[in-house]
PDB file of N, CA and C in Angstrom:
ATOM      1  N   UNK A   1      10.141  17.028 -60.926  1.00  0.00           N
ATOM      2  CA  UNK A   1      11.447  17.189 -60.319  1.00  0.00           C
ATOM      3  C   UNK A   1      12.493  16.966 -61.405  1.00  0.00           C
ATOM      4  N   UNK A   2      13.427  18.128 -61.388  1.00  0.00           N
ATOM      5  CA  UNK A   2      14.415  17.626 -62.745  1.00  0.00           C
ATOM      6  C   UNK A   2      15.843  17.692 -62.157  1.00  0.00           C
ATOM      7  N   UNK A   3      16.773  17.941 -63.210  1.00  0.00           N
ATOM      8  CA  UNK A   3      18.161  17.778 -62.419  1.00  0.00           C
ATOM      9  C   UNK A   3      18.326  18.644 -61.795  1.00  0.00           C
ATOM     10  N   UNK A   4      17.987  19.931 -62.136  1.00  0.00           N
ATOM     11  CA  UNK A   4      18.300  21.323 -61.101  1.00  0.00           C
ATOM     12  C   UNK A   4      17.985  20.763 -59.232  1.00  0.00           C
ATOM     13  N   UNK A   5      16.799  20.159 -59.222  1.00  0.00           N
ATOM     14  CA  UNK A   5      17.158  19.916 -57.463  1.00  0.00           C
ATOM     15  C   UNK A   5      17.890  18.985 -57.001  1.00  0.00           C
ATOM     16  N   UNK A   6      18.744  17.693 -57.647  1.00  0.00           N
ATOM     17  CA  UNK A   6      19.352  17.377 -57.112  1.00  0.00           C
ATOM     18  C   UNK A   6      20.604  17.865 -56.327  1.00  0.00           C
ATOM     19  N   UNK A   7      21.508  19.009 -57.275  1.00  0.00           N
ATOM     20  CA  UNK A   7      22.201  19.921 -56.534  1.00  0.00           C
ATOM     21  C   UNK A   7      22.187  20.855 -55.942  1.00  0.00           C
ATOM     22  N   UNK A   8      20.926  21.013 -55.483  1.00  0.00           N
ATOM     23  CA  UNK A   8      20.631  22.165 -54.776  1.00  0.00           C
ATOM     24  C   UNK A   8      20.796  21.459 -53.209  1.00  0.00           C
ATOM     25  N   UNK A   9      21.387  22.206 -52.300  1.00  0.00           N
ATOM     26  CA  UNK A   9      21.036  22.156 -50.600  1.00  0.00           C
ATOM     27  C   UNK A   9      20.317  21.437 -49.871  1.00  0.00           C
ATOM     28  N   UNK A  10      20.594  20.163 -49.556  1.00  0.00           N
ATOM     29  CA  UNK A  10      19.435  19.309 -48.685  1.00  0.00           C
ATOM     30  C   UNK A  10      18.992  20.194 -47.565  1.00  0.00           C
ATOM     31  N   UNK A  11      19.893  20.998 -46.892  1.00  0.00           N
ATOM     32  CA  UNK A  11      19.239  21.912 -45.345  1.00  0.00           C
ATOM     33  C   UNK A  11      18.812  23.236 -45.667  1.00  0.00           C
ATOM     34  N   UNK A  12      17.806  23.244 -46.545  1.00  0.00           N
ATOM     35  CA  UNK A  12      17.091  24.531 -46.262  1.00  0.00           C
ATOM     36  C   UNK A  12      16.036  24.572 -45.371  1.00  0.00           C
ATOM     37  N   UNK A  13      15.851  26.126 -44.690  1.00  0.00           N
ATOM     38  CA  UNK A  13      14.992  25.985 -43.627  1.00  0.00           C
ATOM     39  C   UNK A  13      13.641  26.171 -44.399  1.00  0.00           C
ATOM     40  N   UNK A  14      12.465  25.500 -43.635  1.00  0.00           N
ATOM     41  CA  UNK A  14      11.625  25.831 -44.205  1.00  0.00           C
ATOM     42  C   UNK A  14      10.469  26.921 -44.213  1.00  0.00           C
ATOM     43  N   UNK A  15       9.719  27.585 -44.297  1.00  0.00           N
ATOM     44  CA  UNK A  15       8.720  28.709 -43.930  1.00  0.00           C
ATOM     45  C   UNK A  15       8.102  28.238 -42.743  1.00  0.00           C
ATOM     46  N   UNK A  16       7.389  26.719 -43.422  1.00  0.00           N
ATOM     47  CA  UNK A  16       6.059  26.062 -42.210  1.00  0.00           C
ATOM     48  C   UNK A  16       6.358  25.010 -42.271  1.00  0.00           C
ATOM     49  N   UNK A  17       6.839  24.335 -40.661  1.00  0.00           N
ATOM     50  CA  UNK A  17       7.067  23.042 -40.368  1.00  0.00           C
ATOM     51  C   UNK A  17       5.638  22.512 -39.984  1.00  0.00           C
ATOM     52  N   UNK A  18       5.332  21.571 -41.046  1.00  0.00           N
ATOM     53  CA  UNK A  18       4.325  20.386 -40.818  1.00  0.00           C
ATOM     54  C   UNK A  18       3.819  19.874 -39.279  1.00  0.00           C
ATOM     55  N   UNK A  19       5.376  19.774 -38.768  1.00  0.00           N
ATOM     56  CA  UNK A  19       5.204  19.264 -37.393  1.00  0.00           C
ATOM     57  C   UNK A  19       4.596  19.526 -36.379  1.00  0.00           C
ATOM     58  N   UNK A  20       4.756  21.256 -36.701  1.00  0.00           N
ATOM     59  CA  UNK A  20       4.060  21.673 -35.531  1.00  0.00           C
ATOM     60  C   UNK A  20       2.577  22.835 -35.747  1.00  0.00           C
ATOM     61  N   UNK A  21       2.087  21.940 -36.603  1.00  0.00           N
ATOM     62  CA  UNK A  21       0.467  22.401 -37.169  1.00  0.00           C
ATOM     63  C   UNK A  21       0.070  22.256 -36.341  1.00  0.00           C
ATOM     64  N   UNK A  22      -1.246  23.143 -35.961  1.00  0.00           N
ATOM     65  CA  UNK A  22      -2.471  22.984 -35.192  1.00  0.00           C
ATOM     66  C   UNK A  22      -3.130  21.551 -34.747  1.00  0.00           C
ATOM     67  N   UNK A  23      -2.920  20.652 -36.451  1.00  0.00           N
ATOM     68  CA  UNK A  23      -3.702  19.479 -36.618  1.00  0.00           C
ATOM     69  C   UNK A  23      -3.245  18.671 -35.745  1.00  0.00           C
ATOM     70  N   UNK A  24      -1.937  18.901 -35.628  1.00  0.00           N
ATOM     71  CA  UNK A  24      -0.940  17.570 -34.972  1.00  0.00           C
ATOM     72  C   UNK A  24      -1.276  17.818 -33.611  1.00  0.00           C
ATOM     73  N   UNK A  25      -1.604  18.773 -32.988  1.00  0.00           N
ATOM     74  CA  UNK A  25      -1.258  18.676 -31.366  1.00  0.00           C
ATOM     75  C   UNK A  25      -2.399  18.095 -30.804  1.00  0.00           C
ATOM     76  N   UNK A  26      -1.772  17.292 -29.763  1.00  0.00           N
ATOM     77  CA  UNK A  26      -2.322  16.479 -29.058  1.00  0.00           C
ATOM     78  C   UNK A  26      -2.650  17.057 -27.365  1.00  0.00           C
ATOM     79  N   UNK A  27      -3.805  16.904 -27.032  1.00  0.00           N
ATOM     80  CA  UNK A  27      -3.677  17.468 -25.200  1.00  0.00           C
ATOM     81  C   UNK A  27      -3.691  16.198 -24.628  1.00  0.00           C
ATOM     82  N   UNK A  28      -2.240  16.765 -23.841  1.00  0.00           N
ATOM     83  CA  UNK A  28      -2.241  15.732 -22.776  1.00  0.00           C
ATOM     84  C   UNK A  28      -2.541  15.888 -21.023  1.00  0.00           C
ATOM     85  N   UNK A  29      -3.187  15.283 -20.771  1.00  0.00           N
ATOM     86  CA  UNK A  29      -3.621  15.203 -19.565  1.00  0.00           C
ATOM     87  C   UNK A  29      -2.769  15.494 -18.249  1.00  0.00           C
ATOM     88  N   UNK A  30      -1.446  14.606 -18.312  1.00  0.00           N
ATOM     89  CA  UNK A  30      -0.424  15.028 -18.038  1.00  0.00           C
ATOM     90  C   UNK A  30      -0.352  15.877 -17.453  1.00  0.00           C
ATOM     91  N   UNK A  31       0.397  17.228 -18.373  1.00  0.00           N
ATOM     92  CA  UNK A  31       1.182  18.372 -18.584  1.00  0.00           C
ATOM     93  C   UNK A  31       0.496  19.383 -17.489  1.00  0.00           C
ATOM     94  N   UNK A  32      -1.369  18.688 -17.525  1.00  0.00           N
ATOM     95  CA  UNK A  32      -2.215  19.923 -16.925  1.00  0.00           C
ATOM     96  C   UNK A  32      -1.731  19.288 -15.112  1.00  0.00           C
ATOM     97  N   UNK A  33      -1.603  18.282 -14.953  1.00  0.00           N
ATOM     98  CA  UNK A  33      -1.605  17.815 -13.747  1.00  0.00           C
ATOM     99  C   UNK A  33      -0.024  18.132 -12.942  1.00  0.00           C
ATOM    100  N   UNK A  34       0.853  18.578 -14.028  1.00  0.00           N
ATOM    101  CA  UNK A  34       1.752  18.844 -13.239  1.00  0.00           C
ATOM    102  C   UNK A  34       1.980  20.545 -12.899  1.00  0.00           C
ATOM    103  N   UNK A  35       1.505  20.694 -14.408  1.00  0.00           N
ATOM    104  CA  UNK A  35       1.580  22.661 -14.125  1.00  0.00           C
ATOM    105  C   UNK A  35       0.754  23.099 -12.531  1.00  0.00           C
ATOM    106  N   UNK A  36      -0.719  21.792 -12.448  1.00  0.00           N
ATOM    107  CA  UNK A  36      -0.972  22.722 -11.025  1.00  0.00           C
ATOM    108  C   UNK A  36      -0.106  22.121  -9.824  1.00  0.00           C
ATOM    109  N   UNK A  37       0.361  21.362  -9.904  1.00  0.00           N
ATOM    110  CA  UNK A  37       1.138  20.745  -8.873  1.00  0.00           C
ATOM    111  C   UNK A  37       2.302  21.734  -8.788  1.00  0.00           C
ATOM    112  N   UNK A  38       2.942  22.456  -9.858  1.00  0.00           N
ATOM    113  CA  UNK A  38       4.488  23.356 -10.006  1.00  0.00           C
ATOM    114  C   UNK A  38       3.766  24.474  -9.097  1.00  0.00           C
ATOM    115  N   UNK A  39       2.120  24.880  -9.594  1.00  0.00           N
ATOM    116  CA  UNK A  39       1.828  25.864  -9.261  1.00  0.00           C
ATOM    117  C   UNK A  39       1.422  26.124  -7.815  1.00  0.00           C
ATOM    118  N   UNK A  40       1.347  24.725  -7.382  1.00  0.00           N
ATOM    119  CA  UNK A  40       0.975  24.417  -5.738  1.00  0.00           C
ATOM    120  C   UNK A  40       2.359  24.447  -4.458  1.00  0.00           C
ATOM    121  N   UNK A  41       3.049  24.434  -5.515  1.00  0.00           N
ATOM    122  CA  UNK A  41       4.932  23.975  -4.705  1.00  0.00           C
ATOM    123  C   UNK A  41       5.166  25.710  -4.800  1.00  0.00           C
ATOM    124  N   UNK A  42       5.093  26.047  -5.636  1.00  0.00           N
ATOM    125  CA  UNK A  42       5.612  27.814  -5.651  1.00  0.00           C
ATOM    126  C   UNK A  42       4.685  28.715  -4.910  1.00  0.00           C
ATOM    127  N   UNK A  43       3.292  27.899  -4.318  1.00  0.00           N
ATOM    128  CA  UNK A  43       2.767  29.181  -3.609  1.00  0.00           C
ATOM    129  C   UNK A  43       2.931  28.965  -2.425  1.00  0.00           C
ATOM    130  N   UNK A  44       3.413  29.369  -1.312  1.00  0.00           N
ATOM    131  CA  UNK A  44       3.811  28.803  -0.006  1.00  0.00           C
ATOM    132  C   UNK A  44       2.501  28.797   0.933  1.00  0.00           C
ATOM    133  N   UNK A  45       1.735  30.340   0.760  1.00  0.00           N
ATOM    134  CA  UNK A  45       0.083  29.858   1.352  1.00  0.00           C
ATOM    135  C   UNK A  45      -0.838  29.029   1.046  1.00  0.00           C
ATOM    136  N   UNK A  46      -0.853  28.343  -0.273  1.00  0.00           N
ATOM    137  CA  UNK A  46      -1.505  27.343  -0.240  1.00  0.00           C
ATOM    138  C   UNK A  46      -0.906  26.025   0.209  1.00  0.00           C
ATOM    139  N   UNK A  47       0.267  25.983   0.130  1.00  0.00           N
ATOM    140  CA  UNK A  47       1.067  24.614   0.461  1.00  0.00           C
ATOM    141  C   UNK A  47       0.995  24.709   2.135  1.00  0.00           C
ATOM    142  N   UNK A  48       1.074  25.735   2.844  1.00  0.00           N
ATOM    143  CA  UNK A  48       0.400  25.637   4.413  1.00  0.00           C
ATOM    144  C   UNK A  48      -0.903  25.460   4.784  1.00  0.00           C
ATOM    145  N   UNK A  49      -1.807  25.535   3.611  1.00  0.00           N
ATOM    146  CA  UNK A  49      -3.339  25.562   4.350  1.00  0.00           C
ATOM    147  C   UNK A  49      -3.414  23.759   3.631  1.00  0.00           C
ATOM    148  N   UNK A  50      -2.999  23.434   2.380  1.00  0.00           N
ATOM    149  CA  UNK A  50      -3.343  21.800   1.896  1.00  0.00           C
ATOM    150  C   UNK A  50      -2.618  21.100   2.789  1.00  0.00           C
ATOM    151  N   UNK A  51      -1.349  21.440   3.568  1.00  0.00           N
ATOM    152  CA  UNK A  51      -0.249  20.777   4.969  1.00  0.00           C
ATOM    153  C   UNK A  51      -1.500  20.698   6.320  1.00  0.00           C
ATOM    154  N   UNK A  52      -1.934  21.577   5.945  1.00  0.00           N
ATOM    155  CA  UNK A  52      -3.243  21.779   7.382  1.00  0.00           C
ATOM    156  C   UNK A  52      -4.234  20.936   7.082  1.00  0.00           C
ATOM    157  N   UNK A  53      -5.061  21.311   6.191  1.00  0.00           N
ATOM    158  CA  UNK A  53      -5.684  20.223   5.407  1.00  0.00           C
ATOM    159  C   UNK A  53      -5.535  18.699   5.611  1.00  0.00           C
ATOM    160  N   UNK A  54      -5.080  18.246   4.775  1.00  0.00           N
ATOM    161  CA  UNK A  54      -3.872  16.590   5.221  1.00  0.00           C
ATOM    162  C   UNK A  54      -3.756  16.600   6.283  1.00  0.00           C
ATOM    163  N   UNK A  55      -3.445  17.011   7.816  1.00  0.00           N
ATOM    164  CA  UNK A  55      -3.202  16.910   8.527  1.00  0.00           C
ATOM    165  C   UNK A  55      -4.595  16.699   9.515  1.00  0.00           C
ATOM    166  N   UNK A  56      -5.163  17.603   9.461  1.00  0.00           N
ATOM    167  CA  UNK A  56      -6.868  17.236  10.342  1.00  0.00           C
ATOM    168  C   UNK A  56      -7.500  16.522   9.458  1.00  0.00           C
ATOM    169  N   UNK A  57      -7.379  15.815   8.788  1.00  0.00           N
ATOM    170  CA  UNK A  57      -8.230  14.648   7.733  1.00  0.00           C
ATOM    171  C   UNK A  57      -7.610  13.279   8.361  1.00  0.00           C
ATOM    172  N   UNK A  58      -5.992  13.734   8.788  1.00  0.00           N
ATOM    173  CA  UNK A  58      -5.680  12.412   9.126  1.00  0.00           C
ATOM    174  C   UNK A  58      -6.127  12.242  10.892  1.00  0.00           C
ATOM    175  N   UNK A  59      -5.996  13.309  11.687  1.00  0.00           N
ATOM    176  CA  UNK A  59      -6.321  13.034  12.642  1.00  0.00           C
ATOM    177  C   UNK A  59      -7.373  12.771  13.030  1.00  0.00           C
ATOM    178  N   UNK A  60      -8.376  13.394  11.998  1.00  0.00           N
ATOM    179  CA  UNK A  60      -9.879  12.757  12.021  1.00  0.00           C
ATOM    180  C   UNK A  60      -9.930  11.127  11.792  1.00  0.00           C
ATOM    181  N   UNK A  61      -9.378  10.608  10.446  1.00  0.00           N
ATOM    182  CA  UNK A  61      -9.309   9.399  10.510  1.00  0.00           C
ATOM    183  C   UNK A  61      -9.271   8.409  11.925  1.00  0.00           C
ATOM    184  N   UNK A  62      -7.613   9.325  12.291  1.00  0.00           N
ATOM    185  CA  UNK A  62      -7.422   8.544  13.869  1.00  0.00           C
ATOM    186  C   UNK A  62      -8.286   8.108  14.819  1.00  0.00           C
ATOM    187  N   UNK A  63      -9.172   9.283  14.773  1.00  0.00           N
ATOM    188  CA  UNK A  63     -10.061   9.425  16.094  1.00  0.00           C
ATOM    189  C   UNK A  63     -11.219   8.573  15.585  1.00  0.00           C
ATOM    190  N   UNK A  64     -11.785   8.119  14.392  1.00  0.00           N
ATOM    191  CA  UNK A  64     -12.721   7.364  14.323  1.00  0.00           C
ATOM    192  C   UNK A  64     -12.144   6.083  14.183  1.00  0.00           C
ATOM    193  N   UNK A  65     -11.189   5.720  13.857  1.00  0.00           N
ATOM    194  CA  UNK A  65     -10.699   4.648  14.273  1.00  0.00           C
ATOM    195  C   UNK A  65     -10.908   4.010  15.828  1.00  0.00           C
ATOM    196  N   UNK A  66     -10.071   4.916  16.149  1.00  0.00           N
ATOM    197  CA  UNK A  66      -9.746   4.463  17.838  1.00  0.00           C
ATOM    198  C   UNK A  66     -11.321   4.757  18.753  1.00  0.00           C
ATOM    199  N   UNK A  67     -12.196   5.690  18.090  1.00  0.00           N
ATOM    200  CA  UNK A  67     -13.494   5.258  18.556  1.00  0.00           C
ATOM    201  C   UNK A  67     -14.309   4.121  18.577  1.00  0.00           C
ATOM    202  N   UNK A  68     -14.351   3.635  16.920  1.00  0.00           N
ATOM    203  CA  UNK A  68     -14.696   2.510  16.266  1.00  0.00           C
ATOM    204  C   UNK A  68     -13.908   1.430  16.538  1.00  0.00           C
ATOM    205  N   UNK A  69     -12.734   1.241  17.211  1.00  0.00           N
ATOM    206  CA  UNK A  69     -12.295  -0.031  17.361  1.00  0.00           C
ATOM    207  C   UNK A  69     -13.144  -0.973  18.614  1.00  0.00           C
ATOM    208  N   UNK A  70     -13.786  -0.785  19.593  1.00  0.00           N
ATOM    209  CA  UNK A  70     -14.433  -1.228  20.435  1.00  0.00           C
ATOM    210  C   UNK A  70     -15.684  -1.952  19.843  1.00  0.00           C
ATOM    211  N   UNK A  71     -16.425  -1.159  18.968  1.00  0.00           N
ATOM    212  CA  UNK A  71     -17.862  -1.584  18.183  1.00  0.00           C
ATOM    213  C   UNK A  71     -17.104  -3.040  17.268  1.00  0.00           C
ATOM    214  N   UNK A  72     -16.274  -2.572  16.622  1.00  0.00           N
ATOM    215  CA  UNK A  72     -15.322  -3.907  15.660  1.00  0.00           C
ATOM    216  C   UNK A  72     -15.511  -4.987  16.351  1.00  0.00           C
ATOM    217  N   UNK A  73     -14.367  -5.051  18.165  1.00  0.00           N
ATOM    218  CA  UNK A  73     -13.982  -5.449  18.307  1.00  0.00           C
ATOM    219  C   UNK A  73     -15.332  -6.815  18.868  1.00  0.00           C
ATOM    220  N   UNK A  74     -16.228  -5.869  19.494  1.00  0.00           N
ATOM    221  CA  UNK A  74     -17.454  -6.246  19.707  1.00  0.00           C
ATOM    222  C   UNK A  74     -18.118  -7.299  19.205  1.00  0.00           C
ATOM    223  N   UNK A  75     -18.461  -6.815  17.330  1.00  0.00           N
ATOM    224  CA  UNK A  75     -18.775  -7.723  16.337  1.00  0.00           C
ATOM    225  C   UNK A  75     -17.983  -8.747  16.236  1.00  0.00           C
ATOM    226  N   UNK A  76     -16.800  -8.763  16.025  1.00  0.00           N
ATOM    227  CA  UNK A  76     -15.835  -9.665  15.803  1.00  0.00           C
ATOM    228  C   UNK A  76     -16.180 -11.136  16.998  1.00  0.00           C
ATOM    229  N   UNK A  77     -16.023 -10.793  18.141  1.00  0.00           N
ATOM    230  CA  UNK A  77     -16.337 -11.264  19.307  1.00  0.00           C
ATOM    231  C   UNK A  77     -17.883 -11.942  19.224  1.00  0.00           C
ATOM    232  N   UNK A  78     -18.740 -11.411  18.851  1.00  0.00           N
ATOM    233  CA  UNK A  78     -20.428 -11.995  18.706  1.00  0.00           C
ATOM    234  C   UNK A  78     -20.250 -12.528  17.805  1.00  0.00           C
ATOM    235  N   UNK A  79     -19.593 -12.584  16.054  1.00  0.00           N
ATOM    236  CA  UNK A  79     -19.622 -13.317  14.955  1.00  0.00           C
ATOM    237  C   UNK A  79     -18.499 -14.939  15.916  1.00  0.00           C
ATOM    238  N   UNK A  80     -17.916 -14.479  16.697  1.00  0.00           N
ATOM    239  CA  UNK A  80     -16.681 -15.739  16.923  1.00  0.00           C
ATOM    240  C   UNK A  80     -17.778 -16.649  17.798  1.00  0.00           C
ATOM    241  N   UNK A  81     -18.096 -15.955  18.464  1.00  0.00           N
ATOM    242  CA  UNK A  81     -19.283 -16.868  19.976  1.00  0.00           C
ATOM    243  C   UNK A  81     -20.614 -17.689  18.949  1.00  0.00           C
ATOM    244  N   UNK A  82     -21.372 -17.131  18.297  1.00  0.00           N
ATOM    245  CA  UNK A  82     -22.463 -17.683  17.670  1.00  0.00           C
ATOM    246  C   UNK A  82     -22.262 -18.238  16.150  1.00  0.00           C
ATOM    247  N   UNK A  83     -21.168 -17.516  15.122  1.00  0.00           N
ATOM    248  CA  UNK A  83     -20.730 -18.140  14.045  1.00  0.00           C
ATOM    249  C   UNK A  83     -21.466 -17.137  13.163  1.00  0.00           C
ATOM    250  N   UNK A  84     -21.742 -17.434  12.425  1.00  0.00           N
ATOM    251  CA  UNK A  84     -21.763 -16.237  10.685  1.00  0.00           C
ATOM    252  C   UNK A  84     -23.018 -16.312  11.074  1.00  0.00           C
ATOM    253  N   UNK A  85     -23.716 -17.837  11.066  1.00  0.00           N
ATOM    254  CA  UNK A  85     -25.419 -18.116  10.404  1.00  0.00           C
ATOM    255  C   UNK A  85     -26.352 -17.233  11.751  1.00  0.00           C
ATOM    256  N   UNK A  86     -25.800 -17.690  13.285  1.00  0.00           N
ATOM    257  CA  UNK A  86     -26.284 -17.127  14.180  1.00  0.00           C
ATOM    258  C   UNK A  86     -26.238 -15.500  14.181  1.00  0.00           C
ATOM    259  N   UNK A  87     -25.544 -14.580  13.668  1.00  0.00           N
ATOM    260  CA  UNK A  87     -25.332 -13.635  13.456  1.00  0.00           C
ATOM    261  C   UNK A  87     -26.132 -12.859  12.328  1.00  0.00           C
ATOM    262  N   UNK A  88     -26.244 -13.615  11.358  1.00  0.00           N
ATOM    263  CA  UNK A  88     -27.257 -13.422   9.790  1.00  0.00           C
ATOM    264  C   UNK A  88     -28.690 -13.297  10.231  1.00  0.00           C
ATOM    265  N   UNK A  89     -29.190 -14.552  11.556  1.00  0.00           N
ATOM    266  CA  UNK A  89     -30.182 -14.406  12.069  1.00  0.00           C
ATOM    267  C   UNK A  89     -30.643 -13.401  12.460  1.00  0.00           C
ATOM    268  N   UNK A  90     -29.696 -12.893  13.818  1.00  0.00           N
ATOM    269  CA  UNK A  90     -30.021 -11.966  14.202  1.00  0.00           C
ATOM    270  C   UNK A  90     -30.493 -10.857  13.565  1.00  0.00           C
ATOM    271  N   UNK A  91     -30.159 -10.482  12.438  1.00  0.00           N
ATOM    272  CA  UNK A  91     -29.719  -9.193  11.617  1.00  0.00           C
ATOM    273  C   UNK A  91     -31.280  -9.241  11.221  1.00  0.00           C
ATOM    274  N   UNK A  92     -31.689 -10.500  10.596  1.00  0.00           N
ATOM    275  CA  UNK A  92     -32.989 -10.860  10.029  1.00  0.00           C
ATOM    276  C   UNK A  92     -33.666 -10.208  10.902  1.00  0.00           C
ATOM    277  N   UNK A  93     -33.707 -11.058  12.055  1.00  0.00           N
ATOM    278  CA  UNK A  93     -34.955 -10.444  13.603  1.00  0.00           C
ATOM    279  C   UNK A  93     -35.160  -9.011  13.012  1.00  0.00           C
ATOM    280  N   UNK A  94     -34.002  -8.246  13.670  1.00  0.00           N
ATOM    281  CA  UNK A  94     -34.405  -7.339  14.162  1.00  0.00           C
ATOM    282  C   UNK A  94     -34.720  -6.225  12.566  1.00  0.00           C
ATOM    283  N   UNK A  95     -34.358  -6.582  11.360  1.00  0.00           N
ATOM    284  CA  UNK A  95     -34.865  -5.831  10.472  1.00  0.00           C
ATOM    285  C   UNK A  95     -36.352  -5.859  10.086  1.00  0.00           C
ATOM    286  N   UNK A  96     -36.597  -7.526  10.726  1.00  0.00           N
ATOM    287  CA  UNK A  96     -37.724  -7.794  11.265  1.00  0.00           C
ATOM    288  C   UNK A  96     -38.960  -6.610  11.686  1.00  0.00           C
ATOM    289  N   UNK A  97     -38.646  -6.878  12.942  1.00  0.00           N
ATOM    290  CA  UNK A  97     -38.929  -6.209  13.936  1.00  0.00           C
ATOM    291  C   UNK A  97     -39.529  -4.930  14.032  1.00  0.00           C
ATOM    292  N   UNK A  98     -38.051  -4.213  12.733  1.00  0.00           N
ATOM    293  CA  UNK A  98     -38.398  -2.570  12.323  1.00  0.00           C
ATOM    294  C   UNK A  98     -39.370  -2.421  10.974  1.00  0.00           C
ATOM    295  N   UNK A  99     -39.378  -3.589  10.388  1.00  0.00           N
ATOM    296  CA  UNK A  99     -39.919  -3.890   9.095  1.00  0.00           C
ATOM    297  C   UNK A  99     -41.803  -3.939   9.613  1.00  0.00           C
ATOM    298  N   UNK A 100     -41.900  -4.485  10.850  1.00  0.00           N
ATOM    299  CA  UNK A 100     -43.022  -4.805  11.184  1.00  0.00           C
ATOM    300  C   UNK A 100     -43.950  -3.421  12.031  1.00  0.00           C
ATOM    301  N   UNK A 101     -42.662  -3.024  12.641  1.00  0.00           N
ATOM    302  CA  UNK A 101     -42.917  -2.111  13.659  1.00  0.00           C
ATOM    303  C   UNK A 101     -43.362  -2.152  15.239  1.00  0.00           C
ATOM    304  N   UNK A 102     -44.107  -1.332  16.270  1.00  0.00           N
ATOM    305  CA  UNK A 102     -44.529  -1.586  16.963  1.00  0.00           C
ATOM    306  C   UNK A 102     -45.872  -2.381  16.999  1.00  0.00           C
ATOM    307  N   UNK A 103     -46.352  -3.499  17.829  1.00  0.00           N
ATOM    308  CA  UNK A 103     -47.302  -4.164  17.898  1.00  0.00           C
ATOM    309  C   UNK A 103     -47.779  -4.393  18.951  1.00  0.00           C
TER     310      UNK A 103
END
């Protein structure tokens, strides 16, 4: 480097920015998760069938809930009357039982 570049132009453009080499880029995980999400908001038939979707998943939920709350409520009720150990028993018996088979 001699005196000639000190007066020469600090802002020249350059041919090939370093920055944006091949080497440097990074994939981000990100970027992919939102492009399909942009791409899910702009299609209106799929955003009515995943609205449908979501929607009978949740009402399914509902309904096994409100089926299953009686069996809960059941257990809950037999663990309160006999206690954990009386309950552990039971479980024993009857795996027992199937463990042994008919006799």
């Amino acid at each position: 480097m001699g005196f000639d570049d000190l007066y020469q132009s600090k802002k020249k453009y350059r041919k090939y920015d370093h920055r944006y080499s091949d080497q440097n880029y990074s994939y981000n995980k990100n970027i992919l998760w939102v492009s399909i999400f942009k791409k899910i908001l702009n299609n209106p038939k799929l955003r009515v069938i995943i609205i449908v979707v979501i929607l009978l998943v949740i009402i399914i939920l509902i309904t096994l809930i409100s089926l299953l709350f009686p069996f809960v409520a059941k257990i809950f009720d037999y663990i309160s009357t006999h206690g954990l150990e009386g309950s552990i028993n039971y479980i024993i018996d009857f795996l027992n039982k199937i463990w042994r088979g008919t006799q």
